[in-house]
C-alpha atoms as a PDB file:
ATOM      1  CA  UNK A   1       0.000   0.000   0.000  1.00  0.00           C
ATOM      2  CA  UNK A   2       1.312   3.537  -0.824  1.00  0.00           C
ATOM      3  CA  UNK A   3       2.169   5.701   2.319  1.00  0.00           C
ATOM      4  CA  UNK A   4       1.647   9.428   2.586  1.00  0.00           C
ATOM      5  CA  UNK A   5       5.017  11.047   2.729  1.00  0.00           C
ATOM      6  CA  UNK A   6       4.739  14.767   1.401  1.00  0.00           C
ATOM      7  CA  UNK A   7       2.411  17.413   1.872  1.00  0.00           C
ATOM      8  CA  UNK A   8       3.401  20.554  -0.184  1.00  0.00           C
ATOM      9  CA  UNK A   9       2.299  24.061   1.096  1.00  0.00           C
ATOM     10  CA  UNK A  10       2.020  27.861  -0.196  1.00  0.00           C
ATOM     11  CA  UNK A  11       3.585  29.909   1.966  1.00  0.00           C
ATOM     12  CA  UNK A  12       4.375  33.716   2.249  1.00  0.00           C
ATOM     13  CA  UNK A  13       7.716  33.612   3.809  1.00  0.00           C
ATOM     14  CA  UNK A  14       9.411  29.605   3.587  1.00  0.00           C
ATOM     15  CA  UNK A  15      11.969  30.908   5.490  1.00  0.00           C
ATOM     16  CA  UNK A  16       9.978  32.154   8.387  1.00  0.00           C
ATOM     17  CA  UNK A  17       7.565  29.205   7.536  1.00  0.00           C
ATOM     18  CA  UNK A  18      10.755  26.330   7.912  1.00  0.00           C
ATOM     19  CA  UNK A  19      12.153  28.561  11.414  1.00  0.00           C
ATOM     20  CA  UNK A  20       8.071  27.936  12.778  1.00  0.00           C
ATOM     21  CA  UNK A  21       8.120  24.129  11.655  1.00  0.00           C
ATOM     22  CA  UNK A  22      11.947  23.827  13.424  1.00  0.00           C
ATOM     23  CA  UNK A  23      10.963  25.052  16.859  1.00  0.00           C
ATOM     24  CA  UNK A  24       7.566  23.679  17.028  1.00  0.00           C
ATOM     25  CA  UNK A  25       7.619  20.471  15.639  1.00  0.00           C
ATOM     26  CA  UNK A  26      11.920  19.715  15.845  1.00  0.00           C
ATOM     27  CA  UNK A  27      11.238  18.870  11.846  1.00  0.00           C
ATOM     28  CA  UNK A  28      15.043  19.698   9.966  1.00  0.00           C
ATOM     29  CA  UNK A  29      15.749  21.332   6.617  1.00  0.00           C
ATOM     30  CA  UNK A  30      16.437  18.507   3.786  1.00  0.00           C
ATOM     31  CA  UNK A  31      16.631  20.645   0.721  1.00  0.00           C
ATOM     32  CA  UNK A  32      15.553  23.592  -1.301  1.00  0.00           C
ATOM     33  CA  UNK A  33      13.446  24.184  -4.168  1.00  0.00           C
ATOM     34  CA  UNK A  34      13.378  26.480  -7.114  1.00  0.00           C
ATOM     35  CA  UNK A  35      11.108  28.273  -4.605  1.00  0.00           C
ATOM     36  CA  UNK A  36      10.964  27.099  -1.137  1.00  0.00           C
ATOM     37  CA  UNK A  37      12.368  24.746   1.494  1.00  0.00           C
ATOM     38  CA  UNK A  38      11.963  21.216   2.112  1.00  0.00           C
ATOM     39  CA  UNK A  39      10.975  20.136   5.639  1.00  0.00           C
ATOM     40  CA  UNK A  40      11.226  16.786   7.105  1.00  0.00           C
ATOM     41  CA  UNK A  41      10.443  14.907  10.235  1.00  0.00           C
ATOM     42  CA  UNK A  42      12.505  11.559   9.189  1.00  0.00           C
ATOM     43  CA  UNK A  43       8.959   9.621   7.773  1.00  0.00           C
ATOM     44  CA  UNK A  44       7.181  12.956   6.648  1.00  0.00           C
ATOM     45  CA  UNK A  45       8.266  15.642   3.316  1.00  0.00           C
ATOM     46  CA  UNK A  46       6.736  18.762   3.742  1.00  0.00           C
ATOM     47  CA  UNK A  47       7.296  21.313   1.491  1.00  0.00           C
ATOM     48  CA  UNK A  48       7.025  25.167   1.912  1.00  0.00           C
ATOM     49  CA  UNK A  49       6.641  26.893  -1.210  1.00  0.00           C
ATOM     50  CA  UNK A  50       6.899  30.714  -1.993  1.00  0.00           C
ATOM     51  CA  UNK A  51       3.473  31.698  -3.325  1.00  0.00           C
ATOM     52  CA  UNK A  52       3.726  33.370  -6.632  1.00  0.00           C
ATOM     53  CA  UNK A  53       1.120  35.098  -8.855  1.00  0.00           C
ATOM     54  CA  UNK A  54      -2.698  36.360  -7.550  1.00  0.00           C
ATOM     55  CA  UNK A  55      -3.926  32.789  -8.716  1.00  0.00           C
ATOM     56  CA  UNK A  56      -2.087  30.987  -5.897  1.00  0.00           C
ATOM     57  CA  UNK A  57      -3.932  30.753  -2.430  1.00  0.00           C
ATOM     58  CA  UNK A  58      -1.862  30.475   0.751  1.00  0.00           C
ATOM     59  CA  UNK A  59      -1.681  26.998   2.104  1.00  0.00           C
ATOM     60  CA  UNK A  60      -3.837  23.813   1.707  1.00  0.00           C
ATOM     61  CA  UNK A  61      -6.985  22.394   3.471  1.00  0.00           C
ATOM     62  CA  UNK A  62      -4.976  20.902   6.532  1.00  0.00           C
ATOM     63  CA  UNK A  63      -2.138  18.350   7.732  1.00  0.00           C
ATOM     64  CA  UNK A  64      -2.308  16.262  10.799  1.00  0.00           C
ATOM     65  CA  UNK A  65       0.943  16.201  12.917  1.00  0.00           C
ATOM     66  CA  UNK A  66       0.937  13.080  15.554  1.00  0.00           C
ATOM     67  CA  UNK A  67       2.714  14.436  18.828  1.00  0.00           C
ATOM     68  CA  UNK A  68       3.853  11.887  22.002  1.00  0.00           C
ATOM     69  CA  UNK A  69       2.354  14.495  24.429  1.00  0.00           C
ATOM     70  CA  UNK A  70      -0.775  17.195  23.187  1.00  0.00           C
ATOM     71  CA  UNK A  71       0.153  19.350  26.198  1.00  0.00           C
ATOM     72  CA  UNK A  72       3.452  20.071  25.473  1.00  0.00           C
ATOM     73  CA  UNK A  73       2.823  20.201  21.558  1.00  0.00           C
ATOM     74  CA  UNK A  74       0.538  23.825  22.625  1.00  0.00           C
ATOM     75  CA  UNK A  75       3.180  25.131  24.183  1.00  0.00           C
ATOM     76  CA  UNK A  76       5.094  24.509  21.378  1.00  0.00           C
ATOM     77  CA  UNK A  77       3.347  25.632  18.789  1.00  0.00           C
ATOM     78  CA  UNK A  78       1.840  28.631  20.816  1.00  0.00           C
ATOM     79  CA  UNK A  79       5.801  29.596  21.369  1.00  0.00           C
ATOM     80  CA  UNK A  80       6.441  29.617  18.086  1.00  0.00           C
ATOM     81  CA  UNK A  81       3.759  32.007  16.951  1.00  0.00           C
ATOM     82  CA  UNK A  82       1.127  29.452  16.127  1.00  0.00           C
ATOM     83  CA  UNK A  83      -2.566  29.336  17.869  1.00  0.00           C
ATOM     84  CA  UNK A  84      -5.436  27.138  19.130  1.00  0.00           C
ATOM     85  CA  UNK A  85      -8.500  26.793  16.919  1.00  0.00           C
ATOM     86  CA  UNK A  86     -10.740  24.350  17.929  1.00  0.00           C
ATOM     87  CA  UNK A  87     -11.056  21.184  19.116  1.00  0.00           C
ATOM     88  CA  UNK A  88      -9.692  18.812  21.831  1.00  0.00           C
ATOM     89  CA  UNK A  89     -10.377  15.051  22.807  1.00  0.00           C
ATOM     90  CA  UNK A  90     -12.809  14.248  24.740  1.00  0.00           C
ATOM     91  CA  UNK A  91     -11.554  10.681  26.334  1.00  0.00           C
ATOM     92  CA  UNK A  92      -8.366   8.530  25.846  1.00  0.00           C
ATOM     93  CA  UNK A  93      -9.865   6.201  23.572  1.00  0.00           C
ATOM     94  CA  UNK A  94     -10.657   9.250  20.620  1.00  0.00           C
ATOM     95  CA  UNK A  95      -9.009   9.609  17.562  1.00  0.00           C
ATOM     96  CA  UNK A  96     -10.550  13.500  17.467  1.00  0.00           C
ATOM     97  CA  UNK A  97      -7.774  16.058  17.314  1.00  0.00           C
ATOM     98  CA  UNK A  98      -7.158  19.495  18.177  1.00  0.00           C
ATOM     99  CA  UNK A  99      -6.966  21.986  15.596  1.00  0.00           C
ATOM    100  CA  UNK A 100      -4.516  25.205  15.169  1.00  0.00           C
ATOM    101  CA  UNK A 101      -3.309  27.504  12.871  1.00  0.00           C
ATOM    102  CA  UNK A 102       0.790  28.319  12.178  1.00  0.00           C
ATOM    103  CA  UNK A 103       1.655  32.091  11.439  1.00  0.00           C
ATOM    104  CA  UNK A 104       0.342  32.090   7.944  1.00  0.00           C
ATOM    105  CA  UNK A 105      -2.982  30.839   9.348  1.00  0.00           C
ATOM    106  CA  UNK A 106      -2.686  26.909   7.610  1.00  0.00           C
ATOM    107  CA  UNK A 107      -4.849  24.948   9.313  1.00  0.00           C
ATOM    108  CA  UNK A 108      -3.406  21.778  10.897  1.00  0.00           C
ATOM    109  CA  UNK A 109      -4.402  18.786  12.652  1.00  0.00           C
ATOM    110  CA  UNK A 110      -1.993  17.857  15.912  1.00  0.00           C
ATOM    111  CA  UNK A 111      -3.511  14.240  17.764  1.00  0.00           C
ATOM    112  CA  UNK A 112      -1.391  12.299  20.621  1.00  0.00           C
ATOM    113  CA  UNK A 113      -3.464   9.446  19.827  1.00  0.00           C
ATOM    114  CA  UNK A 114      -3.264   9.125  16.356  1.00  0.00           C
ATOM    115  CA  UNK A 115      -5.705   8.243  13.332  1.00  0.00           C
ATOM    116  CA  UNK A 116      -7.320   4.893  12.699  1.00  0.00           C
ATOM    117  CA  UNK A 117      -5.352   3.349  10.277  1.00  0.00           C
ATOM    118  CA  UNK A 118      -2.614   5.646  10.361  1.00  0.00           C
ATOM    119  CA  UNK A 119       0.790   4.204  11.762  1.00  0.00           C
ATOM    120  CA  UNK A 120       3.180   5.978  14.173  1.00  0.00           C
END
């Protein structure tokens, strides 16, 4: 079965975009593109691409980012310029998430649980 491994986004600033996904997430620089950076977390591509022309919308519906502890992950995020949006589980069993937004206002996904079917 083919595995997700790359999410591409249009960003504003990829340099400010790749500094916000370094301190809240720990993901590290792999490579540059024409125009933006390349992000990864070891598993996980993510690409941060310099929006160009009035055609091109910032970002993309949303990513999910699976974190050990959802506490901590706030903090993180909230340090680093991101914020809260919605959501939060509701026992230990749920595979709901908790929803924020990074600088550029992406939305994204962050679960300490994980998604059914999805493999840490």
């Amino acid at each position: 079965m083919s595995k997700l491994r790359h999410v591409a986004l249009i960003v504003s600033d990829p340099e400010a975009s790749a500094a916000f996904y370094e301190k809240a997430f720990g993901m590290t620089r792999c490579g540059t593109a024409r125009r933006g950076i390349y992000m990864t977390d070891g598993t996980m591509n993510l690409a941060l691409l310099k929006k160009e022309g009035e055609k091109e919308r910032l970002g993309v519906f949303h990513f999910g980012m699976w974190v050990e502890d959802l506490d901590e992950a706030e903090k993180a995020i909230q340090g680093a310029g991101g914020s809260y949006l919605t959501g939060r589980p509701t026992s230990p069993n749920s595979f709901y998430e908790a929803k924020y937004r990074d600088p550029d206002g992406i939305v994204f996904d962050v679960t300490h649980t994980g998604w059914a079917g999805a493999k840490q």
